[in-house]
Protein backbone atom coordinates (compact mmCIF):
# COMPACT_ATOMS: atom_id res chain seq x y z
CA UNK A 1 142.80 93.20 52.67
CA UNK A 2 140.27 92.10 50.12
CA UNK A 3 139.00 94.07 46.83
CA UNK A 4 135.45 94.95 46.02
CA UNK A 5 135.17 96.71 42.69
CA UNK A 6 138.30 98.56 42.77
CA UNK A 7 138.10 99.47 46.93
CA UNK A 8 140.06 98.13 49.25
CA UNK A 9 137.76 96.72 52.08
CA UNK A 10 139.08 95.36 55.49
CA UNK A 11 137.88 92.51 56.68
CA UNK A 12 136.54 92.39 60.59
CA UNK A 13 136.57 89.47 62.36
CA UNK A 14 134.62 88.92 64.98
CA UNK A 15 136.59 86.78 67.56
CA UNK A 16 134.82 84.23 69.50
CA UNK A 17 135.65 86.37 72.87
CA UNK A 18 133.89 88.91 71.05
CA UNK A 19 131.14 86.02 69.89
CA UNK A 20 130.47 85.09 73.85
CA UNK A 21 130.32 88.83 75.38
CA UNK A 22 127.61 89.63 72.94
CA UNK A 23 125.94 86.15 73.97
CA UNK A 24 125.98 86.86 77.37
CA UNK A 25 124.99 90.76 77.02
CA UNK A 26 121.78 89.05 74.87
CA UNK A 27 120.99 86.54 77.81
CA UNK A 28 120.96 89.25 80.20
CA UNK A 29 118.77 90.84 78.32
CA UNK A 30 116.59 88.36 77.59
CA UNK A 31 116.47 87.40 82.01
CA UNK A 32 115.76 91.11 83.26
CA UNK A 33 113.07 91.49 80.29
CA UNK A 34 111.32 87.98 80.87
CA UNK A 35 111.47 88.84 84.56
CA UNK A 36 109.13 91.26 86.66
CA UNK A 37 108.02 92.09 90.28
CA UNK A 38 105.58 89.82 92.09
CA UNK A 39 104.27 92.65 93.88
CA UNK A 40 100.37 92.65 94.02
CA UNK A 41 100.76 88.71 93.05
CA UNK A 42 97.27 86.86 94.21
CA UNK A 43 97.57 85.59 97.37
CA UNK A 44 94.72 83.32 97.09
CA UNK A 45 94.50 80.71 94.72
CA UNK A 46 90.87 80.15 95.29
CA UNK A 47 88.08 81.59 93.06
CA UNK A 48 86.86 85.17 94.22
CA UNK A 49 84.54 85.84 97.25
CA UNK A 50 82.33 88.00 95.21
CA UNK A 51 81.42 87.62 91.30
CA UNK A 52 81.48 91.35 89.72
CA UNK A 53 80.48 92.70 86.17
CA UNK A 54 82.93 93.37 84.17
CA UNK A 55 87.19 92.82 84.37
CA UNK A 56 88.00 92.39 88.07
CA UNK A 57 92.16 92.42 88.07
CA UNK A 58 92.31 89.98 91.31
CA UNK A 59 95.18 90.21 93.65
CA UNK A 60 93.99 87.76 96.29
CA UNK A 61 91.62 87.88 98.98
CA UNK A 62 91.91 88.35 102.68
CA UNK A 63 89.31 87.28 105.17
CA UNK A 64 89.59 89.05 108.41
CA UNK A 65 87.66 87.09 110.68
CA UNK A 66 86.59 89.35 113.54
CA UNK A 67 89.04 92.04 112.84
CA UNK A 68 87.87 95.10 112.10
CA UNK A 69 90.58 96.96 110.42
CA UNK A 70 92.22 95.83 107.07
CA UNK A 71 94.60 97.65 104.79
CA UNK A 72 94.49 97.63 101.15
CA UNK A 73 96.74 98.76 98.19
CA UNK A 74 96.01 100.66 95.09
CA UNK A 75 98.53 99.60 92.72
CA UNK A 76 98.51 100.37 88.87
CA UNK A 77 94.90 98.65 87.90
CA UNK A 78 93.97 96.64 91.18
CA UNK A 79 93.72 96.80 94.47
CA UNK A 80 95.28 93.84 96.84
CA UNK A 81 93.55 92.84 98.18
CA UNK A 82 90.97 92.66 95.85
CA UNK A 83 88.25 90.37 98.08
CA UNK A 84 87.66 91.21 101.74
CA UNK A 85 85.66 88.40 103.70
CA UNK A 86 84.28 89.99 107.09
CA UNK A 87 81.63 89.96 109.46
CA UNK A 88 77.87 90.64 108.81
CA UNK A 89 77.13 94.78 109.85
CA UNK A 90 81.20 95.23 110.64
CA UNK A 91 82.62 99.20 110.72
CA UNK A 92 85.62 98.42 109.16
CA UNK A 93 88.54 100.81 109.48
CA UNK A 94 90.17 100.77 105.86
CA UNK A 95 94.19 102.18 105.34
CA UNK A 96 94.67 102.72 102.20
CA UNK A 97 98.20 103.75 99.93
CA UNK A 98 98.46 104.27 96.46
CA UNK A 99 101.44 102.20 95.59
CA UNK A 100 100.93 103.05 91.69
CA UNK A 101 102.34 105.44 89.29
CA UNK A 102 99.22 107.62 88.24
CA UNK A 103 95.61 108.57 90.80
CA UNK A 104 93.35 106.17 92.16
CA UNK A 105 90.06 106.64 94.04
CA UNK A 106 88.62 104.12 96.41
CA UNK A 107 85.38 104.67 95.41
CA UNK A 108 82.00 102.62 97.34
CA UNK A 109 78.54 103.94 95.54
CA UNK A 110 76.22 102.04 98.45
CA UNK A 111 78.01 104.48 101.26
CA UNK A 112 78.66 107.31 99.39
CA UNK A 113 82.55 106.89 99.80
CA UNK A 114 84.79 108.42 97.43
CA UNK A 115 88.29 108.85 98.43
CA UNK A 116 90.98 110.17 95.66
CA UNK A 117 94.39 109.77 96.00
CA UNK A 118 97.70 111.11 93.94
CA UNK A 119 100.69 108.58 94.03
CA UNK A 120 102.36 107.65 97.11
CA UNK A 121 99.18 108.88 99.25
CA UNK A 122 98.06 107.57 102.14
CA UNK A 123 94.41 107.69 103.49
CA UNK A 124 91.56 105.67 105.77
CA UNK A 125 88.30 105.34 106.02
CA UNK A 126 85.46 103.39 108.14
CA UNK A 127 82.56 101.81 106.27
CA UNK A 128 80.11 99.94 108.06
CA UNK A 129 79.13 96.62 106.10
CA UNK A 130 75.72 95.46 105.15
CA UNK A 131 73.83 92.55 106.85
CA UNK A 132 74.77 90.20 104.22
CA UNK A 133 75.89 89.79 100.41
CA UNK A 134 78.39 92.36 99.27
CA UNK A 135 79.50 95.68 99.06
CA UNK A 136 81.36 96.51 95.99
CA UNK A 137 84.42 98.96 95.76
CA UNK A 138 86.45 100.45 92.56
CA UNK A 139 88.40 103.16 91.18
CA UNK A 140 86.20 105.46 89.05
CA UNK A 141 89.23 106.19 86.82
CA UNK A 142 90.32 102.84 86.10
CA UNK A 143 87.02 100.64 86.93
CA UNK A 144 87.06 99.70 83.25
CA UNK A 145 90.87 97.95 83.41
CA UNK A 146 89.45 95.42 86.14
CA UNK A 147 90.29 97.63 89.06
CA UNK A 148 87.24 96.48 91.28
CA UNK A 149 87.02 94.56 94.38
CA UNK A 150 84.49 93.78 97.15
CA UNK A 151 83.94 93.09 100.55
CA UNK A 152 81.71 89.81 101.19
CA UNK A 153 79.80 89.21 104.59
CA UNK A 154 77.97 85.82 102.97
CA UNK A 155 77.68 82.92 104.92
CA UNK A 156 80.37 80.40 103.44
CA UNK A 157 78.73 77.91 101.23
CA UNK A 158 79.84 73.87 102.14
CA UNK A 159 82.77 74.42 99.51
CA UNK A 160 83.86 77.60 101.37
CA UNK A 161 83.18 79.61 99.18
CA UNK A 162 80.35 82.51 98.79
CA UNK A 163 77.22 82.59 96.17
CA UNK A 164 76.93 86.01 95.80
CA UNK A 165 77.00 88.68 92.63
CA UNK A 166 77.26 92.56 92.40
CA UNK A 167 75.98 94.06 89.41
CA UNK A 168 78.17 97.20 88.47
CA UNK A 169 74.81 98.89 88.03
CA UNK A 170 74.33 98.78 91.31
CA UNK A 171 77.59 99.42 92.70
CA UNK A 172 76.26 98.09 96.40
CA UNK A 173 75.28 95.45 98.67
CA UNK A 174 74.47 92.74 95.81
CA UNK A 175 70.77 93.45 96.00
């Protein structure tokens, strides 16, 4: 026992067992924080289809070739895909799930398409494509945190990729 001003104080040791749990419990910590999900990770490496005013939070594109149905996910602030390459005048069939926390809309101004829905929703819809350039889509609640995307139905420039802008103002086929 040591004295401090007339008190008796214990002294507490801290043993180096005691030294390495805390270590560990502070590395364990440090792992699950640094760590996260790669869900909604880009799965395209390339620069976007479509340029769009504004944040876009891009989560890859998908090009669909001559499919006509494609499936996309409303997570918290994007969708993923976030680009959609198809063909010129396609009726696309479009599932869509709200993966995220909070409401979404998928939301098209050019077709008048405004679908809402709450967490863990599931919905479709069929939008027919213009002739060329690109039609842009968004949610209207969260538009302002990036969460935009677009379909493009551009011919593919030599470099593969597509020449083609959407003002927000506009909300439509890039005209």
């Amino acid at each position: 026992m040591k004295t401090l001003r007339g008190m008796r104080v214990r002294s507490i040791g801290i043993t180096s067992r005691g030294k390495l749990i805390a270590l560990a419990a502070a590395m364990a910590l440090l792992a699950i924080s640094c760590g996260g999900d790669d869900k909604g990770a880009a799965t395209s490496t390339e620069p976007p289809l479509v340029s769009l005013d504004g944040a876009v939070s891009n989560h890859g594109s998908k090009d669909l070739g001559s499919a006509s149905k494609v499936s996309i996910e409303l997570d918290d602030l994007y969708f993923s895909p976030t680009f959609i390459k198809a063909a010129p005048g396609a009726a696309v069939e479009i599932s869509l799930k709200n993966n995220g926390t909070v409401k979404h809309t998928f939301t098209i101004d050019a077709t008048n398409t405004n679908v809402e829905l709450d967490k863990g929703q599931k919905s479709s819809v069929t939008v027919t494509l213009p002739a060329s350039g690109a039609l842009a889509f968004y949610c209207s609640i969260h538009r302002g945190s990036g969460m935009q995307g677009a379909f493009s139905v551009s011919a593919a420039t030599a470099t593969g990729g597509v020449a083609t802008t959407v003002a927000s103002a506009s909300g439509g086929y890039g005209y």
